[in-house]
C-alpha atoms as a PDB file:
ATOM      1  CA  UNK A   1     -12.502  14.039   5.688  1.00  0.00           C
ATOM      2  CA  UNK A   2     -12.500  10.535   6.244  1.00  0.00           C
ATOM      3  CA  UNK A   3     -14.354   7.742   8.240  1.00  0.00           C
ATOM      4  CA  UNK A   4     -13.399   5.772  10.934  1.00  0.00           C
ATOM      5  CA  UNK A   5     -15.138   2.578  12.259  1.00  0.00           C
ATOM      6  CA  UNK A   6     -13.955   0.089  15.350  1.00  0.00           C
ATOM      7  CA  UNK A   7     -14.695  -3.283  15.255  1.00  0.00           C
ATOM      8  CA  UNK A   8     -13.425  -6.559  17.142  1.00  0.00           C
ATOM      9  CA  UNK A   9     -10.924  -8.683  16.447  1.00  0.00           C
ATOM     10  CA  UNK A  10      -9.420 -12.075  18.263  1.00  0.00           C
ATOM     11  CA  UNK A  11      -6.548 -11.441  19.919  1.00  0.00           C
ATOM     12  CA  UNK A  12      -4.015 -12.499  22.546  1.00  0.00           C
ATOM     13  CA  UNK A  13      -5.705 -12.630  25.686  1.00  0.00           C
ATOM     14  CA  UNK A  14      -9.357 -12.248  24.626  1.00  0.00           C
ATOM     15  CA  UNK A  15     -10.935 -10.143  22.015  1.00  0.00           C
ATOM     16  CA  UNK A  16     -10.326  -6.387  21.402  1.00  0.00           C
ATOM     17  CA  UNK A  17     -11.500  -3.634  19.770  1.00  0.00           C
ATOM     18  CA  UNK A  18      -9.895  -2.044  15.946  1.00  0.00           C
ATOM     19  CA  UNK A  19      -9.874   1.027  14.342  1.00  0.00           C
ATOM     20  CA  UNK A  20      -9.418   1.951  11.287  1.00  0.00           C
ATOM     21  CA  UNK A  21      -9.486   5.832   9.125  1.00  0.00           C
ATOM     22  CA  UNK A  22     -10.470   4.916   5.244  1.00  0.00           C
ATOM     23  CA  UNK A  23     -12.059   6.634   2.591  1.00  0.00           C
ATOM     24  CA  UNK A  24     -15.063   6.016   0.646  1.00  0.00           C
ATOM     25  CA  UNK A  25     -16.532   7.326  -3.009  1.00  0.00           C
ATOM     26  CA  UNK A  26     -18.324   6.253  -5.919  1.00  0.00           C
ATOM     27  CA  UNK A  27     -20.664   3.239  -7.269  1.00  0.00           C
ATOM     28  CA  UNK A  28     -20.613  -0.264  -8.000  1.00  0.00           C
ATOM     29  CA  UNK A  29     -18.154  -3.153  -7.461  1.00  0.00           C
ATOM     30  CA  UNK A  30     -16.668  -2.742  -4.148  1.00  0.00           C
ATOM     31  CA  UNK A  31     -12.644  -2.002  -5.050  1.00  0.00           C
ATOM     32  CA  UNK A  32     -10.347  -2.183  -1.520  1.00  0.00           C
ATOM     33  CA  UNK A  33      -7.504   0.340  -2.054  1.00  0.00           C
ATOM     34  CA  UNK A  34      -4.592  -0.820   0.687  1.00  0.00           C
ATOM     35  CA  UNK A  35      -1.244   1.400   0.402  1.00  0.00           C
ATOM     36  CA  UNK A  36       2.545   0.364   1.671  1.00  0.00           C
ATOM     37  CA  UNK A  37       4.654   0.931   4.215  1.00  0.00           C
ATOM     38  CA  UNK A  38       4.777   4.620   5.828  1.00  0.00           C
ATOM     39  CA  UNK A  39       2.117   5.824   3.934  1.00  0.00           C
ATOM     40  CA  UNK A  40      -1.341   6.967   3.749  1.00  0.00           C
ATOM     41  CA  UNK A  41      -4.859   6.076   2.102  1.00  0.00           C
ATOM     42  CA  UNK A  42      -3.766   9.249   0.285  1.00  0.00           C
ATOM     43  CA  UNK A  43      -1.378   7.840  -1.783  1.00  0.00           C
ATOM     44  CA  UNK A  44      -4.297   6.851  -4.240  1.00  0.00           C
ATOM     45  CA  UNK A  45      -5.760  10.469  -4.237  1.00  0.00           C
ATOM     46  CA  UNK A  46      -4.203  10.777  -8.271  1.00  0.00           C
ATOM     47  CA  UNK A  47      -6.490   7.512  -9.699  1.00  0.00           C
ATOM     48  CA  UNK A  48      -9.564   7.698  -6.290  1.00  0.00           C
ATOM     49  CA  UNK A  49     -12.073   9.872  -8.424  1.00  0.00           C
ATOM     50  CA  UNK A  50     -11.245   7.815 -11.951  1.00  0.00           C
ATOM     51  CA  UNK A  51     -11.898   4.299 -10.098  1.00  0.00           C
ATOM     52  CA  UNK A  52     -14.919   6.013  -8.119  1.00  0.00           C
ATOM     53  CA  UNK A  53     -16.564   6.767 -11.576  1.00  0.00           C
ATOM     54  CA  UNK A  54     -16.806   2.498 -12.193  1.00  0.00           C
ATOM     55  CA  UNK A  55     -16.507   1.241  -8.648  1.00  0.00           C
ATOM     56  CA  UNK A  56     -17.348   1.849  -5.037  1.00  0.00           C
ATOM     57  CA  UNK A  57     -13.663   2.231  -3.797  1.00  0.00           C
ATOM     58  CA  UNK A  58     -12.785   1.931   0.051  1.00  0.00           C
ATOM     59  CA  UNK A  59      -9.197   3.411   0.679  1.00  0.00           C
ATOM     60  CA  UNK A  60      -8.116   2.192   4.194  1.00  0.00           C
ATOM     61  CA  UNK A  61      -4.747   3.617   6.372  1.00  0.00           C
ATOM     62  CA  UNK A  62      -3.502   0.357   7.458  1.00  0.00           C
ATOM     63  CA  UNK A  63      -3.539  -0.015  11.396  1.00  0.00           C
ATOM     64  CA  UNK A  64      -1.035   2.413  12.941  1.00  0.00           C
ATOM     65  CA  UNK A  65      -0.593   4.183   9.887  1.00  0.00           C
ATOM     66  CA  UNK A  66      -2.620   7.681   8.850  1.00  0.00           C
ATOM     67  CA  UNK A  67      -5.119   8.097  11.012  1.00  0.00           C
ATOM     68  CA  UNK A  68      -5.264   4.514  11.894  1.00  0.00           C
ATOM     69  CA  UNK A  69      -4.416   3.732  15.526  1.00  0.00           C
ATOM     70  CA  UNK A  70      -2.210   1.417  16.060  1.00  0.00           C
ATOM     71  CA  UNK A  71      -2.996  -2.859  16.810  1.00  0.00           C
ATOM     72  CA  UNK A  72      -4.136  -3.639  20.188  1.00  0.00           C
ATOM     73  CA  UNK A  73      -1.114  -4.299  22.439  1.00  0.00           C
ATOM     74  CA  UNK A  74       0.210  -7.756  21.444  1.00  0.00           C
ATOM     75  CA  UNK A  75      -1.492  -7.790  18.237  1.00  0.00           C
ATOM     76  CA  UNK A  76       0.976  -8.945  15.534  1.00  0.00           C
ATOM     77  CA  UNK A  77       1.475  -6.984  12.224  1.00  0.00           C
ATOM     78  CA  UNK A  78       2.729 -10.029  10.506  1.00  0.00           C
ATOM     79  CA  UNK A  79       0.224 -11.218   7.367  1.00  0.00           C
ATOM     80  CA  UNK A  80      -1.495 -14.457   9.406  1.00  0.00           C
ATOM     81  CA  UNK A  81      -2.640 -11.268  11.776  1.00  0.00           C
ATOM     82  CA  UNK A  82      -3.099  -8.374   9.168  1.00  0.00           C
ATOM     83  CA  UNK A  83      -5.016 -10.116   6.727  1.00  0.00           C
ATOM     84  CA  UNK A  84      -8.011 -11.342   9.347  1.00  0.00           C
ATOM     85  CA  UNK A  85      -8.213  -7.187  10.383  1.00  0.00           C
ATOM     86  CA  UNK A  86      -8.405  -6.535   6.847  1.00  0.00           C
ATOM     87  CA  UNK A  87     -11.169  -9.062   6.951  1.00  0.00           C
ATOM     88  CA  UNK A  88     -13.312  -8.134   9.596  1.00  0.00           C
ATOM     89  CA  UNK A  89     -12.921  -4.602   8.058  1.00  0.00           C
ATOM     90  CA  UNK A  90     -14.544  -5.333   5.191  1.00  0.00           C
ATOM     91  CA  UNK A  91     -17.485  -7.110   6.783  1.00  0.00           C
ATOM     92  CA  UNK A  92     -17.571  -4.060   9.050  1.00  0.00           C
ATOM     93  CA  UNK A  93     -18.128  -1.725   6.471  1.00  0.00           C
ATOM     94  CA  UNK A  94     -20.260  -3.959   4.364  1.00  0.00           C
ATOM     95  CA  UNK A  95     -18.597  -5.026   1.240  1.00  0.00           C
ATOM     96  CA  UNK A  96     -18.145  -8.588   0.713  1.00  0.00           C
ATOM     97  CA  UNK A  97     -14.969 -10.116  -0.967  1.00  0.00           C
ATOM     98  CA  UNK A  98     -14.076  -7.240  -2.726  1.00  0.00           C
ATOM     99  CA  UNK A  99     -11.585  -6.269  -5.741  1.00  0.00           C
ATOM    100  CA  UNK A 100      -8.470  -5.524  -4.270  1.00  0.00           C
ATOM    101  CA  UNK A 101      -5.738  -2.923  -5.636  1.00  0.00           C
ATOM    102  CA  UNK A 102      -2.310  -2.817  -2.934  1.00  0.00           C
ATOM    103  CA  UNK A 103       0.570  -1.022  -3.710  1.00  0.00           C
ATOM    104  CA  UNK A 104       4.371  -2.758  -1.817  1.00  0.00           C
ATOM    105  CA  UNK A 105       3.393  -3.647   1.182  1.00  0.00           C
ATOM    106  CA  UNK A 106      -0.483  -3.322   0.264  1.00  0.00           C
ATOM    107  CA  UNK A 107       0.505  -5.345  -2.753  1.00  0.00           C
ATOM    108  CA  UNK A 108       1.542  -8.052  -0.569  1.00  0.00           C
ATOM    109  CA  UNK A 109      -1.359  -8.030   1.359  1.00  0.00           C
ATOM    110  CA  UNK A 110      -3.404  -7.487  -1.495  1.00  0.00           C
ATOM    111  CA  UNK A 111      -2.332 -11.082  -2.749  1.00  0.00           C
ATOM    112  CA  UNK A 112      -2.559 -12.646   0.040  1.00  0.00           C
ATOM    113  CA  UNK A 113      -6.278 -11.536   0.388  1.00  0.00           C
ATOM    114  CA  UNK A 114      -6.351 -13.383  -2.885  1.00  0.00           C
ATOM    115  CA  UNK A 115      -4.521 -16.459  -1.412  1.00  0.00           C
ATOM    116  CA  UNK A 116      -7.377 -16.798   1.359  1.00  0.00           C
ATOM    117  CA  UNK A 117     -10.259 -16.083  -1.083  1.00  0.00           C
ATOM    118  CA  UNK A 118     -11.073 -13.242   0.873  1.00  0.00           C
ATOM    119  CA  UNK A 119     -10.813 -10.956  -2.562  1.00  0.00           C
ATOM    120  CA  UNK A 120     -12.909 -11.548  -5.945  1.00  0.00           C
ATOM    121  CA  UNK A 121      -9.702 -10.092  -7.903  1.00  0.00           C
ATOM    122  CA  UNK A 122      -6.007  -8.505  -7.385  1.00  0.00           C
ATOM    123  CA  UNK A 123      -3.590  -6.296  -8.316  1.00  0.00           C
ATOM    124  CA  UNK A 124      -0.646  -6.120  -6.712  1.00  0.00           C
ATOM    125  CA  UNK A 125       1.886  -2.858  -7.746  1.00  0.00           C
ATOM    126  CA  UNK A 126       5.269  -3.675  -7.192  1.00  0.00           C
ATOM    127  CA  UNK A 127       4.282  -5.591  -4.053  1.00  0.00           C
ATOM    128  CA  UNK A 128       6.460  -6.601  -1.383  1.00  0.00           C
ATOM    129  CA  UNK A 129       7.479 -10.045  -0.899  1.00  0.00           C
ATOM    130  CA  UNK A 130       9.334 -11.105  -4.015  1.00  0.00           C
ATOM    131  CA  UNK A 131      13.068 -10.148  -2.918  1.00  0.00           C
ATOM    132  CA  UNK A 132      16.392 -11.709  -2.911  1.00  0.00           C
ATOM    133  CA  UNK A 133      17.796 -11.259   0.523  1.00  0.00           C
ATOM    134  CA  UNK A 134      20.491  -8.629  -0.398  1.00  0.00           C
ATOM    135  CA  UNK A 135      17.385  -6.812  -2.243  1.00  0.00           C
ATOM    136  CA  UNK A 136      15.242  -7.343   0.977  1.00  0.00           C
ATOM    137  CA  UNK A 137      18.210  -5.554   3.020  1.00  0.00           C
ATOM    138  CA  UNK A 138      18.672  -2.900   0.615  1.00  0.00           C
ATOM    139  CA  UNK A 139      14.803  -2.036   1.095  1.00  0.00           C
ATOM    140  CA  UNK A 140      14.561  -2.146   4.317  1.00  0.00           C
ATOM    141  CA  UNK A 141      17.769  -0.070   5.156  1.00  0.00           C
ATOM    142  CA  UNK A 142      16.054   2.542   2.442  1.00  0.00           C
ATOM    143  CA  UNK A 143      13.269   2.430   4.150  1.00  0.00           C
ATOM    144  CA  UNK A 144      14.753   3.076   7.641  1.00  0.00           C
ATOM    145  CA  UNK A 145      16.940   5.970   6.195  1.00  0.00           C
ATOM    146  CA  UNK A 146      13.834   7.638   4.858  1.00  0.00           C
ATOM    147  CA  UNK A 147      12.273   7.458   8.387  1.00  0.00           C
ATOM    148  CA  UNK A 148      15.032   8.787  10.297  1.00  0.00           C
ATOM    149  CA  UNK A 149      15.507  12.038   7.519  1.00  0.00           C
ATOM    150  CA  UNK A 150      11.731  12.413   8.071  1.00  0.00           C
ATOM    151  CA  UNK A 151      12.066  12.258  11.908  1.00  0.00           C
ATOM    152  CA  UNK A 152      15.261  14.346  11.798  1.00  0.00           C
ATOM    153  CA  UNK A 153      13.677  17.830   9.797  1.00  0.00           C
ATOM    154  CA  UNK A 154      11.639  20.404  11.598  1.00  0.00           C
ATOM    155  CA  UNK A 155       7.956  20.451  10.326  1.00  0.00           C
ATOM    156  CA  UNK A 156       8.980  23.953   9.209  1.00  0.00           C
ATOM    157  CA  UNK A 157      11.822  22.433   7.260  1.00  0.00           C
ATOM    158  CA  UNK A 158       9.715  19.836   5.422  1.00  0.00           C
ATOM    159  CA  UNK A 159       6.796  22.794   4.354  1.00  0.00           C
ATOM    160  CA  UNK A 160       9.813  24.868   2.758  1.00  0.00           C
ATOM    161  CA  UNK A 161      11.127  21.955   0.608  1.00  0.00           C
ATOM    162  CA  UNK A 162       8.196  20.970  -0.500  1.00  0.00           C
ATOM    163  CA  UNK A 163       7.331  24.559  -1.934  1.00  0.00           C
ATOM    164  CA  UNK A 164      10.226  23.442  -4.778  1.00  0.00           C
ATOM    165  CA  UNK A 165      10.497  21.282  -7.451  1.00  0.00           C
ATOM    166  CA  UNK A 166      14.154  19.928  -6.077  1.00  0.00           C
ATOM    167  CA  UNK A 167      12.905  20.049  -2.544  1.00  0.00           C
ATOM    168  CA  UNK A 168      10.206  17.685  -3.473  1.00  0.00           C
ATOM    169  CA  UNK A 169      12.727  15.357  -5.177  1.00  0.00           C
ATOM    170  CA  UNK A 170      15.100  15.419  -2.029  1.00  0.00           C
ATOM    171  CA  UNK A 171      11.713  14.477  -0.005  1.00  0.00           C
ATOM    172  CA  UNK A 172       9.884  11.661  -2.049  1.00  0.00           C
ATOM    173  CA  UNK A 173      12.585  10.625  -4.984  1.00  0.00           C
ATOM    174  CA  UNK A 174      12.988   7.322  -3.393  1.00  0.00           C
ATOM    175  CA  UNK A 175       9.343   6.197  -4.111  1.00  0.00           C
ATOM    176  CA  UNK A 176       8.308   8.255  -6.897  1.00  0.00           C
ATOM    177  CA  UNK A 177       9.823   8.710 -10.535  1.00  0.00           C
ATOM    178  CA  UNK A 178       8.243  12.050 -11.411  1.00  0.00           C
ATOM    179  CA  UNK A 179       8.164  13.772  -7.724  1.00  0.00           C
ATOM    180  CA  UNK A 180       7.953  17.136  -9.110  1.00  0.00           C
ATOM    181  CA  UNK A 181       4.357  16.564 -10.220  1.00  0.00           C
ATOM    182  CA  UNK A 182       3.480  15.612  -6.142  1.00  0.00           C
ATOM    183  CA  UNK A 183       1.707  19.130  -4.569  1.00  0.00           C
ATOM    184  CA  UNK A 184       3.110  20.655  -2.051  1.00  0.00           C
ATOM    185  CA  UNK A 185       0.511  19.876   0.494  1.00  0.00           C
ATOM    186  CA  UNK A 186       0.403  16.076  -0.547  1.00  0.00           C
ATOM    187  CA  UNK A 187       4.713  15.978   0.071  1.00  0.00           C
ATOM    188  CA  UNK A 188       4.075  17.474   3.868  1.00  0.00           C
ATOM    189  CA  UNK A 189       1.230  15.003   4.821  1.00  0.00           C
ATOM    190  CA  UNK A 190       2.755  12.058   3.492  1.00  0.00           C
ATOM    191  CA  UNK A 191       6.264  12.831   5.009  1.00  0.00           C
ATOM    192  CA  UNK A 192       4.436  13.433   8.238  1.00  0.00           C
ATOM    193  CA  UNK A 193       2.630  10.611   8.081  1.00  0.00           C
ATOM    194  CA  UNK A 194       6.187   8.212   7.742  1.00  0.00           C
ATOM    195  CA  UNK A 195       7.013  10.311  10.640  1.00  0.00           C
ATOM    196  CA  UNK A 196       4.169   9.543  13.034  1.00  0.00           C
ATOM    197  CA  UNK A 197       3.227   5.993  11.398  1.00  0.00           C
ATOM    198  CA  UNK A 198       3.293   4.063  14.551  1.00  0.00           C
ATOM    199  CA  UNK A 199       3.193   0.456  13.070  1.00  0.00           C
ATOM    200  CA  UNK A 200       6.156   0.785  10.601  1.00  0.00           C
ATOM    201  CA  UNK A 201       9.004  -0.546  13.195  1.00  0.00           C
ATOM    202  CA  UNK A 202       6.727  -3.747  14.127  1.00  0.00           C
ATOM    203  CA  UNK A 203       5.982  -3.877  10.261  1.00  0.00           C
ATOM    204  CA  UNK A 204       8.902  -3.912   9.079  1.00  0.00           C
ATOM    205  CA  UNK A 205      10.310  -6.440  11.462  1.00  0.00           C
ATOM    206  CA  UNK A 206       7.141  -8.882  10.265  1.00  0.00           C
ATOM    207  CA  UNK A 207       8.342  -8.041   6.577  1.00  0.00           C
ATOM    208  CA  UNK A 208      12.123  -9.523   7.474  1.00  0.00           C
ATOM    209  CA  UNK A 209      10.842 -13.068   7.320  1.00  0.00           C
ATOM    210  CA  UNK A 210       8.174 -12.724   4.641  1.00  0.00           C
ATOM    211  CA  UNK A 211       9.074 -14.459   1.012  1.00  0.00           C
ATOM    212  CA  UNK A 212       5.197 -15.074  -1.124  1.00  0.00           C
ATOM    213  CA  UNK A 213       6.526 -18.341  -2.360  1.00  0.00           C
ATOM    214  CA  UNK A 214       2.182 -19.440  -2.883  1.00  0.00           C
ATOM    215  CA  UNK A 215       0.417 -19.371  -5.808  1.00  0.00           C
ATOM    216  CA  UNK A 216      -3.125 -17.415  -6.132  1.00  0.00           C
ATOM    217  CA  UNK A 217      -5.368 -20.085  -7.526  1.00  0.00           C
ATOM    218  CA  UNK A 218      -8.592 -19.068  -8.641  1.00  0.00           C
ATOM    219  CA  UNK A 219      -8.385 -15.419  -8.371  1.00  0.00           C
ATOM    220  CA  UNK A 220      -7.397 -13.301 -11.332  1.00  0.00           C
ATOM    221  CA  UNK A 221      -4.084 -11.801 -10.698  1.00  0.00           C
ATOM    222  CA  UNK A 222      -2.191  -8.372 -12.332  1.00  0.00           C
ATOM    223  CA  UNK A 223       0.928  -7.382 -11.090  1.00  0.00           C
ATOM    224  CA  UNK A 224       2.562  -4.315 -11.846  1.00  0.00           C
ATOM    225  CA  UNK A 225       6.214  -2.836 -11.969  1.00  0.00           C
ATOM    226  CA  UNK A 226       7.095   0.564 -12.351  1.00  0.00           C
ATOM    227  CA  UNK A 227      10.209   0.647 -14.960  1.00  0.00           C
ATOM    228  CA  UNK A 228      11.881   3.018 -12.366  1.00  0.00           C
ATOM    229  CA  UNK A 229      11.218   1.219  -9.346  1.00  0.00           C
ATOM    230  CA  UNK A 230      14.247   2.586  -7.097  1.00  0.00           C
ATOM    231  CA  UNK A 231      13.134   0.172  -3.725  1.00  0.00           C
ATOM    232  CA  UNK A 232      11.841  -3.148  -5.308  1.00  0.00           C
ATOM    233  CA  UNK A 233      13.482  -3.221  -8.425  1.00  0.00           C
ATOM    234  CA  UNK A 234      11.449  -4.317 -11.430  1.00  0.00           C
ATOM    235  CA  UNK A 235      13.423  -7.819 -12.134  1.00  0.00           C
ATOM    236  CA  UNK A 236      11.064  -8.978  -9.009  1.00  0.00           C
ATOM    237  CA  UNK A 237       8.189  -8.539 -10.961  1.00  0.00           C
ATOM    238  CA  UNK A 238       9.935 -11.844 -12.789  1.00  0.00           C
ATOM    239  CA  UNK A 239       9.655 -13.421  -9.446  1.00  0.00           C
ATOM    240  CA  UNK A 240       6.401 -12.508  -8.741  1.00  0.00           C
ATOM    241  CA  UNK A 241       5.033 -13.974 -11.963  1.00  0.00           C
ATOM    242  CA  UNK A 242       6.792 -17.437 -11.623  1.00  0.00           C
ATOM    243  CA  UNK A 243       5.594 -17.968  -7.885  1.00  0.00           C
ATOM    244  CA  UNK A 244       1.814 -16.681  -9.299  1.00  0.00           C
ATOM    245  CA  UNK A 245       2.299 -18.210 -12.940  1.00  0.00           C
ATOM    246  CA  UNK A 246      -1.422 -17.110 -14.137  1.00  0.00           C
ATOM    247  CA  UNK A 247      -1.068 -13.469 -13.441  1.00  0.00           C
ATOM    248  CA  UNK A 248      -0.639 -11.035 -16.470  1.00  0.00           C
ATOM    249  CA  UNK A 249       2.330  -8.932 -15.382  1.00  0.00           C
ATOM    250  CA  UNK A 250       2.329  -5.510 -16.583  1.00  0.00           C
ATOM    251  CA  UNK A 251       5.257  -2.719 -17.030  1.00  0.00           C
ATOM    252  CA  UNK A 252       4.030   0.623 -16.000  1.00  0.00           C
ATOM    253  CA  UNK A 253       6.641   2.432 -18.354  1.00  0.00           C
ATOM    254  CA  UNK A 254       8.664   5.555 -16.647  1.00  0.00           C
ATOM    255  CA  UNK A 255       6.824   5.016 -12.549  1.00  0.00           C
ATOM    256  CA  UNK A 256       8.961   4.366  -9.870  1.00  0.00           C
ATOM    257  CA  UNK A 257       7.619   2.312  -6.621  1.00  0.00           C
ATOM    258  CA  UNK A 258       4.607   4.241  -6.143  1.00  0.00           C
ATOM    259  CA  UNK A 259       3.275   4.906  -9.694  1.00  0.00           C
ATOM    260  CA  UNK A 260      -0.184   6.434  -9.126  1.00  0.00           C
ATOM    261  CA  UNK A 261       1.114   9.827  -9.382  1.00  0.00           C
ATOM    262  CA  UNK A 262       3.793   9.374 -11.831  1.00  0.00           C
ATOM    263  CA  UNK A 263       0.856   7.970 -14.469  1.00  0.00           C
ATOM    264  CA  UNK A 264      -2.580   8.164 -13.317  1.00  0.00           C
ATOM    265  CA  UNK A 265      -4.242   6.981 -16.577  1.00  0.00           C
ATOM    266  CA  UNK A 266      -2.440   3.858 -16.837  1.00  0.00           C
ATOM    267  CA  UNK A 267      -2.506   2.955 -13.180  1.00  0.00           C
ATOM    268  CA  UNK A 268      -6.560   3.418 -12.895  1.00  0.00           C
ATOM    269  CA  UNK A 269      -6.478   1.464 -16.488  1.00  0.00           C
ATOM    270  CA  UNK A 270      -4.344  -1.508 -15.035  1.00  0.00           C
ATOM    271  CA  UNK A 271      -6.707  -1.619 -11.779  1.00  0.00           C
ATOM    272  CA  UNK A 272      -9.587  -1.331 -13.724  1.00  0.00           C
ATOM    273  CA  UNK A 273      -9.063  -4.019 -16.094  1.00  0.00           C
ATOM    274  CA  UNK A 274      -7.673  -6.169 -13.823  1.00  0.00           C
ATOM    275  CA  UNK A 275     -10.867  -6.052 -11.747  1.00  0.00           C
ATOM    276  CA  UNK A 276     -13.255  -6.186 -14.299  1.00  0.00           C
END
């Protein structure tokens, strides 16, 4: 089961009050876990207990996704207004400048963590921000379609095609390359969670004028590309290493856009070396 702490935050019209669901195990360097658009601090279940064995990893649902309410009315969900929460999160729960591992959109804010010296190291897996704008569009109307099939099926419907192999690839092919190796259980809870994720409209309107055209100075940087990335394809990761010229860019060979289930081992390796 997993925490939830409140703490304030400047906003329009005074100060107000966050919350935010995460999940907390292990020992040693603190390691912030932030996952992408629609999903849920779940999405790091397949590496959590690996990276728990050499750090002490905090995996948050970003605000109004999971279990994460939503931002305070008038709250922005652009990065200038993300990042801060993010922040005051982290001094909240008592881990200073942390390692940080994102994955798309967590990826994005991952670096950008890095950008404000707010994290000690990054790794960014196939994050967000690096797009032409035809590949931005493409994305986005992906993502959209994805939300409306998840809003359109019966939560009976989405438990009886996740008890199958093929239903599971109908449900999560977009994001993952191996889908048939995603349980049952994990299928219905994420789908329901891009269902009832009330941040990703504002999100995603934030994301339409977002290019990371900064450097990272100072910071160590990995970024990572699944080879079968079917929503950011992998010749960004060519982007994303000129804009942040000292990362070490990394091909995560047969994982599609969110690789810690399609290869577990070499996803905790990557975040592991990249924050030691």
């Amino acid at each position: 089961m997993s925490e939830r702490i409140s703490f304030p935050i400047a906003s329009p019209g005074g100060t107000r009050t966050v919350s935010v669901a995460y999940e907390r195990r292990g020992t040693g360097a603190p390691l912030l876990l932030l996952h992408g658009i629609g999903h849920h601090w779940q999405a790091w279940e397949p590496v959590l207990d690996v990276l728990a064995a050499e750090r002490d990893v905090v995996a948050v649902d970003l605000p109004g996704f999971g279990e994460s309410p939503a931002l305070p009315e008038g709250h922005a969900y652009g990065l200038s207004s993300v990042v801060p929460v993010l922040g005051a999160f982290c001094e909240a729960v008592g881990i200073e400048r942390p390692h940080v591992a994102g994955n798309s959109l967590g990826g994005l804010l991952a670096l950008e963590l890095g950008r404000e010296k707010l994290a000690r190291s990054v790794t960014a897996l196939s994050p967000a921000g690096f797009w032409s704008e035809g590949e931005r569009r493409y994305a986005f109307g992906t993502l959209r379609a994805m939300r409306a099939a998840a809003l359109s099926m019966p939560v009976p419907l989405i438990e009886r095609l996740s008890r199958s192999a093929v239903g599971r690839t109908a449900l999560t092919s977009t994001i993952y390359a191996r889908p048939g190796r995603r349980s049952p259980e994990a299928v219905v809870a994420e789908t329901l969670a891009l269902r009832e994720a009330t941040g990703f409209r504002q999100t995603l309107e934030a994301g339409r004028r977002v290019l990371f055209a900064d450097d990272v100075p100072a910071v160590p940087v990995t970024i990572a590309w699944g080879s079968r990335d079917r929503l950011l394809l992998p010749r960004q990761g060519v982007r994303a290493k000129r804009t942040v010229p000292g990362a070490r860019l990394v091909r995560l060979p047969g994982c599609g856009h969110v690789p810690m289930n399609d290869d577990p081992a070499l996803v905790a390796r990557v975040i592991l070396d990249g924050s030691r």
